[in-house]
Protein backbone atom coordinates (compact mmCIF):
# COMPACT_ATOMS: atom_id res chain seq x y z
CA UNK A 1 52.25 151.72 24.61
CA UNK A 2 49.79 154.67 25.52
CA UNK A 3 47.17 154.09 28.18
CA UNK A 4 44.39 154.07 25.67
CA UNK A 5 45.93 151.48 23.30
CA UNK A 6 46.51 149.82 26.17
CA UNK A 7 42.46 150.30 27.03
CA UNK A 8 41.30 148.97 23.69
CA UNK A 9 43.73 146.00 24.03
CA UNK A 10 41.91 145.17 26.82
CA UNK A 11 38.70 145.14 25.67
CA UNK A 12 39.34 143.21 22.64
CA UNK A 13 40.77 140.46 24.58
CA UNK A 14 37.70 140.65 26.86
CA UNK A 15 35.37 140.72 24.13
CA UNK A 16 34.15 143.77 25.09
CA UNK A 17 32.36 146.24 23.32
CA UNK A 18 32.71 150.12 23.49
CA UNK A 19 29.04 150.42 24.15
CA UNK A 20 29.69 147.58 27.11
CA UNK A 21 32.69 149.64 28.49
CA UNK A 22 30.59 152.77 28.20
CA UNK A 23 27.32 151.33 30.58
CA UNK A 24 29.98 149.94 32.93
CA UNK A 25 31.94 153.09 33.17
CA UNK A 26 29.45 156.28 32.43
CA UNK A 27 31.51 157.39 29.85
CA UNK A 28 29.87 158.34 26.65
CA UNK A 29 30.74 156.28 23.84
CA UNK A 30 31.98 159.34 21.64
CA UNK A 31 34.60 160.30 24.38
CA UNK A 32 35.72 156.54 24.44
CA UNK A 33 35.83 156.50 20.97
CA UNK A 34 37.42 159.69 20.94
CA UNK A 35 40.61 158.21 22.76
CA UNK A 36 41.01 155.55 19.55
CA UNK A 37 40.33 158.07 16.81
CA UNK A 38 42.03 161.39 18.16
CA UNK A 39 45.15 159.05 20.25
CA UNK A 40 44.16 160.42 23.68
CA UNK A 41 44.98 159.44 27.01
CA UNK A 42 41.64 159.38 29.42
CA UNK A 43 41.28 162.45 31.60
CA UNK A 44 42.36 161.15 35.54
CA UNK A 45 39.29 161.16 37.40
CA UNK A 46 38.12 157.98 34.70
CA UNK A 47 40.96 155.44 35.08
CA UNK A 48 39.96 154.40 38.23
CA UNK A 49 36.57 153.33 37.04
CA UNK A 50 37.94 151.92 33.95
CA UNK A 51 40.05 149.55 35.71
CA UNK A 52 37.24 148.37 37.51
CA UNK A 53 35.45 148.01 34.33
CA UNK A 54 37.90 146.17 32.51
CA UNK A 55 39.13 144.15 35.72
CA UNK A 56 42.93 145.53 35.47
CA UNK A 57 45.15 147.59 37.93
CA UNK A 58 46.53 151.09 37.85
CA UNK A 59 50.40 150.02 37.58
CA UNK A 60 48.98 147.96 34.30
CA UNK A 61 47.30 150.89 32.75
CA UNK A 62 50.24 153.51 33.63
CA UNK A 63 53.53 151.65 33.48
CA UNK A 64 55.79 150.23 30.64
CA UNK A 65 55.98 146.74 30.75
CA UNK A 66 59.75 146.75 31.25
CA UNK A 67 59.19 149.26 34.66
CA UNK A 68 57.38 146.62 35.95
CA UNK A 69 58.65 143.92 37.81
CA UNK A 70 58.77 140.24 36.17
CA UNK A 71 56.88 138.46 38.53
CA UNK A 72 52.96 138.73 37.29
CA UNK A 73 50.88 140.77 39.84
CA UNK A 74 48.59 139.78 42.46
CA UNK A 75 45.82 141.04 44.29
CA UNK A 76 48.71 142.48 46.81
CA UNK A 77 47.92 146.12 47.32
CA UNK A 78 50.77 147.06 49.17
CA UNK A 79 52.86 145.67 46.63
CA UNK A 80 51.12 147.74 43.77
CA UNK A 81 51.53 150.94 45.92
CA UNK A 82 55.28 150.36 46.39
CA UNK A 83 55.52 149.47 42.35
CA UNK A 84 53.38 153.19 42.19
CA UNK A 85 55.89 154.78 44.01
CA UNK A 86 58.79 153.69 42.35
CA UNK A 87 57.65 154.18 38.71
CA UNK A 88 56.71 157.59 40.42
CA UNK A 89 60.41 158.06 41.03
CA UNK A 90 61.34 157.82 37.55
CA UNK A 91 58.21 158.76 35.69
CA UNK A 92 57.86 162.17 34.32
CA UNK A 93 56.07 165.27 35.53
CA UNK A 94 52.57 164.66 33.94
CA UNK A 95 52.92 160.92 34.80
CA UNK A 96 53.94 162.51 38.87
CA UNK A 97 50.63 164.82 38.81
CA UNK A 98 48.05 161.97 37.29
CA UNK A 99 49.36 159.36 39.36
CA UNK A 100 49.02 161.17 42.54
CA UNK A 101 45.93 162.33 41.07
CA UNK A 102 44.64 158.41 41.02
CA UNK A 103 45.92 158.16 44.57
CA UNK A 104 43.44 160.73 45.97
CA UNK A 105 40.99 158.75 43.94
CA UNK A 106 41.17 155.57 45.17
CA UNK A 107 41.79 157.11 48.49
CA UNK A 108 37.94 158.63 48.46
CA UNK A 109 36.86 155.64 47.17
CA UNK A 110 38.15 153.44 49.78
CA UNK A 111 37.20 155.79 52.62
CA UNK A 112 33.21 155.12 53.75
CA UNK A 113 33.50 158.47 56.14
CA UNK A 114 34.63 161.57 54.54
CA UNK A 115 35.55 162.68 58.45
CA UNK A 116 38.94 163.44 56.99
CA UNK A 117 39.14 166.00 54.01
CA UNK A 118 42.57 165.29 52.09
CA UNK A 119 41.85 168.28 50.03
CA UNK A 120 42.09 170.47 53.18
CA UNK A 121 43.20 168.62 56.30
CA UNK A 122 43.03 172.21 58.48
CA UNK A 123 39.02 172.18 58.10
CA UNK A 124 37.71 171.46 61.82
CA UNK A 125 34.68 169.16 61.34
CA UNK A 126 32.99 166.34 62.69
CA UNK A 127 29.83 164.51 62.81
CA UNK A 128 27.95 163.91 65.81
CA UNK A 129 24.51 162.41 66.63
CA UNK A 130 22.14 164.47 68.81
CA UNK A 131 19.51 163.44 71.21
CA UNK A 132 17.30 161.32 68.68
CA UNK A 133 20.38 159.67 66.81
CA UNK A 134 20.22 162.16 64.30
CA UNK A 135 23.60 163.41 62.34
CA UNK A 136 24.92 166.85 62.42
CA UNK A 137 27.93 168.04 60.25
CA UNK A 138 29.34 170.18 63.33
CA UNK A 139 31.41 173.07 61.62
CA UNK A 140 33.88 174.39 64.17
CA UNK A 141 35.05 177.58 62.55
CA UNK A 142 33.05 180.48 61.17
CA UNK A 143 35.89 181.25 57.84
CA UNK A 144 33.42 183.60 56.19
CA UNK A 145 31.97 186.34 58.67
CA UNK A 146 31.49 189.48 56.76
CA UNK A 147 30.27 192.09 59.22
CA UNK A 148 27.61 193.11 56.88
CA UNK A 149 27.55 190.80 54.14
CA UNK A 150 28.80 187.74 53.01
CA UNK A 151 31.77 188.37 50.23
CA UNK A 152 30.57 185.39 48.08
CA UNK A 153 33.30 185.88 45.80
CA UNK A 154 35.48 184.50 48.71
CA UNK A 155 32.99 181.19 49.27
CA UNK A 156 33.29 180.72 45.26
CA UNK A 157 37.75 180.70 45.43
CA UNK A 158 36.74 178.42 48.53
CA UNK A 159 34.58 176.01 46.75
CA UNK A 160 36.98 175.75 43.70
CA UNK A 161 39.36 173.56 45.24
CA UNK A 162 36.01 170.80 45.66
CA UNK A 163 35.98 170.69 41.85
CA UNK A 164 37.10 166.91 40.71
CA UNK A 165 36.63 165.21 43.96
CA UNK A 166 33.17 163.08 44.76
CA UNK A 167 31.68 161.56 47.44
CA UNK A 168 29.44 158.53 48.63
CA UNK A 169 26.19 159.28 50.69
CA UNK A 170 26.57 156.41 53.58
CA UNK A 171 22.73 156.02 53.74
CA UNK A 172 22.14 155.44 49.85
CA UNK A 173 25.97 154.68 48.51
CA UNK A 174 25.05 157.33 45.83
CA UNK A 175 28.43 158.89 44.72
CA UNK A 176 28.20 162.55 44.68
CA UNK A 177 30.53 164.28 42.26
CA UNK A 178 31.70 167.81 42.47
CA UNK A 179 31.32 169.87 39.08
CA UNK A 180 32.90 172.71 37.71
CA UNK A 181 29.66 174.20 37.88
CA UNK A 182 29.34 173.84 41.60
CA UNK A 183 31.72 177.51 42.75
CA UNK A 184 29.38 179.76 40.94
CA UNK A 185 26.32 178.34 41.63
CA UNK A 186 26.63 177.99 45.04
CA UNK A 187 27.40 181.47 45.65
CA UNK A 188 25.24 183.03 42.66
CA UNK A 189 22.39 181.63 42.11
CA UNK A 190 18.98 183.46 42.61
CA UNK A 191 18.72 181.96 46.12
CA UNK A 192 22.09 182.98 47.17
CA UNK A 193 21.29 186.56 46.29
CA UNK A 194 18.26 186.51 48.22
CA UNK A 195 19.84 185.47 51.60
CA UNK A 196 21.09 187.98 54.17
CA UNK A 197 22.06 188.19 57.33
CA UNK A 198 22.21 184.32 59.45
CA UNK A 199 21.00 182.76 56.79
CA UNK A 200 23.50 184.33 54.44
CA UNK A 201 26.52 183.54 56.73
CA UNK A 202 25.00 180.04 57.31
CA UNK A 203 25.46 178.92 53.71
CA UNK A 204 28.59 180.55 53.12
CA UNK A 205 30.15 178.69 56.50
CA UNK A 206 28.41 175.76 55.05
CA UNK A 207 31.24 175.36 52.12
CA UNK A 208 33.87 174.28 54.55
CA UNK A 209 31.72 170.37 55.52
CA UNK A 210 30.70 169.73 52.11
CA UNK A 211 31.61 166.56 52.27
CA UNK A 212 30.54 165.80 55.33
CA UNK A 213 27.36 167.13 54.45
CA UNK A 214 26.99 164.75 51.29
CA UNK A 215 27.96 162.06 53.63
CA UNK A 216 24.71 162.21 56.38
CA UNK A 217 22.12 163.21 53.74
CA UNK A 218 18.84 161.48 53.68
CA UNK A 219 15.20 162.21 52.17
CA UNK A 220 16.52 161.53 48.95
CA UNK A 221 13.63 162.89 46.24
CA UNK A 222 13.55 162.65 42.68
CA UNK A 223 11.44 165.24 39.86
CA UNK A 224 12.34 165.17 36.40
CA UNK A 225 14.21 167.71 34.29
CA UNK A 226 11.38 170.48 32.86
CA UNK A 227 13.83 172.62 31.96
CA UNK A 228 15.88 173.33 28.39
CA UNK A 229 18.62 174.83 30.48
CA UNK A 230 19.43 171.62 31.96
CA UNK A 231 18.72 169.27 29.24
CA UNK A 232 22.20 168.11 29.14
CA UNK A 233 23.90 168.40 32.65
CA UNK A 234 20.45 167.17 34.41
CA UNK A 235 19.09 165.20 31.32
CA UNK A 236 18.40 162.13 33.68
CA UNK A 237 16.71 164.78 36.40
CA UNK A 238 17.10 166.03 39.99
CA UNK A 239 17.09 164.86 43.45
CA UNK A 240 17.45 166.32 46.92
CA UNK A 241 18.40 165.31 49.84
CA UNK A 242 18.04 166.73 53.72
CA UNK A 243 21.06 167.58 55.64
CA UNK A 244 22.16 169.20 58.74
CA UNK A 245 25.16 171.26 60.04
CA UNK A 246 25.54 173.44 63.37
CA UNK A 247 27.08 176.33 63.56
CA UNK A 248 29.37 177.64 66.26
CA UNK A 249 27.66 181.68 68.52
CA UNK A 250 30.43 183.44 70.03
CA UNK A 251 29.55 185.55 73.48
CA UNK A 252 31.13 188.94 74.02
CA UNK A 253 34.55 187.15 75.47
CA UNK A 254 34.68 185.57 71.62
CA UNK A 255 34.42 181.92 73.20
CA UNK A 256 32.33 179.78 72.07
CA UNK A 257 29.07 179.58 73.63
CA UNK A 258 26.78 177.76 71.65
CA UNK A 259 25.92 175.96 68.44
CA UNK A 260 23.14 176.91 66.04
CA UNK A 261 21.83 173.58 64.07
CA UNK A 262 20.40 174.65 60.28
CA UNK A 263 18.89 172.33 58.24
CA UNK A 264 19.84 172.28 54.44
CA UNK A 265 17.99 170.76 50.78
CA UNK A 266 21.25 169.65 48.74
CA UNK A 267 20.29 169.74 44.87
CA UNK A 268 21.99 166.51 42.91
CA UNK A 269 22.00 167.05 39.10
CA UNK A 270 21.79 163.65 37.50
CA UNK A 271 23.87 164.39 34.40
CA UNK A 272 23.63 162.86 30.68
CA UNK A 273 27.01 160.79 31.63
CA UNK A 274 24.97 159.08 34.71
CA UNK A 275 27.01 160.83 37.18
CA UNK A 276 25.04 162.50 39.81
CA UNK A 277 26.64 166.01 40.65
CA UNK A 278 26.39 168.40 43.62
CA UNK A 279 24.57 171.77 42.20
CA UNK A 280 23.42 173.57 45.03
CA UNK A 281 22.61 174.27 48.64
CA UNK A 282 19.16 175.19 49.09
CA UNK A 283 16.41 175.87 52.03
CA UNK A 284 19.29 176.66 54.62
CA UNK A 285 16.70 176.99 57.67
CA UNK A 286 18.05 177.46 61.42
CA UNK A 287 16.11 175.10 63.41
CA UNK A 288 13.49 176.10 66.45
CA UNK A 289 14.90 173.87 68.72
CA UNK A 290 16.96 173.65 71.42
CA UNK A 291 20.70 174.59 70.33
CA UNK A 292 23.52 172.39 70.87
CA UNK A 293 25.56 173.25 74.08
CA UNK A 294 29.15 173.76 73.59
């Protein structure tokens, strides 16, 4: 049985509607009925939250009843991640990529602090507190230094490999999703052109803790969509939220000497499917006060 036949079994032992599925879920009720009509499987990033939504596991959704084992499953995690693994054994090499895809899913999920990146487990980052218990994303490495500009084409290969991962801002629980939109508007957009020199380098360097900077942001602010260009992908409007991230200043001996702490607006796009989406990085400011000591 396919994993949507196996969706819309669900639901009709539930008694649940496709409109119900659709306000627990966020998925539009054409793509869900798209599935039925067209015999598709779900894209990836949505079987998490449809398991949630129709209160069924992963191993249910992607395995064959006869791969699974007789005995009827329980609430036993480690015992669903060992039945993962060994359908993942046998399974084929689409089944291999989405199930590990749903791994790195739940993983984010499950993880409150996005301290470590499993996209990129080489970035150095951290998050510290300064003097008045305030959170900094501390970036560690300067990656994009450009000795007279920033190459942004570099910062939008960088940002790429965000795409399709999201996550939750501790102070609000607001997940934060990361949009195909998010590469080249980050390092195009009408503000990006504008910047030069610290502030230029600042954003750019900014890239490598963007979860970490999703993570401490506060001040969150909402304005409605006024724009036609947005109507769809920020049809429910925008918010922002403060951050901060510091900055490492080299002296002549190229050892660290100092940090410089910038404060950052990050623009959420609240998008027609009620996902809220990461869109830009605006206001990048160094701050007048004392820097952080190394």
């Amino acid at each position: 049985m396919e994993i949507y036949e196996k969706i819309f079994a669900r639901i009709k032992k539930l008694n649940i509607s496709q409109v119900e599925l659709s306000r627990r879920t966020g998925i539009a009720t054409s793509t869900i009925s798209d599935w039925k009509k067209k015999k598709i499987n779900p894209q990836s990033d949505k079987l998490v939250s449809i398991c949630k939504a129709i209160d069924t596991s992963l191993v249910d959704l992607l395995c064959e009843d006869e791969d699974k084992k007789d005995s009827v499953l329980t609430v036993d995690h480690e015992a669903e991640n060992n039945m993962l693994i060994e359908s993942l054994m046998q399974a084929s090499s689409d089944v291999k990529r989405r199930v590990l895809r749903y791994y790195e899913l739940i993983s984010c999920m499950e993880n409150d602090s996005a301290h470590e990146d499993k996209s990129d487990s080489g970035r150095n980052v951290s998050i510290i507190q300064d003097a008045e218990k305030k959170n900094i994303v501390v970036i560690n490495d300067i990656v994009f230094k450009g000795k007279r500009s920033v190459n942004w084409k570099d910062v939008r290969n960088y940002l790429k490999k965000y795409v399709g991962e999201f996550y939750k801002i501790a102070s609000t629980e607001d997940i934060i999703y990361i949009g195909s939109d998010l590469p080249g508007e980050y390092s195009g957009s009408e503000y990006t052109k504008k910047l030069n020199g610290t502030a230029a380098k600042a954003k750019a360097n900014a890239a490598q803790g963007i979860p970490e900077l999703i993570e401490i942001a506060d001040g969150k602010h909402f304005r409605e969509n006024s724009g036609d260009k947005h109507n769809w992908n920020a049809r429910n409007g925008w918010y922002r939220y403060d951050s901060r991230f510091a900055l490492p200043v080299y002296n002549e001996h190229g050892v660290i000497d100092r940090y410089n702490v910038f404060h950052a607006s990050m623009i959420i796009r609240h998008a027609n499917n009620g996902k809220m989406y990461l869109y830009d990085i605006l206001d990048v400011k160094k701050e007048t006060s004392t820097p952080l000591e190394h």
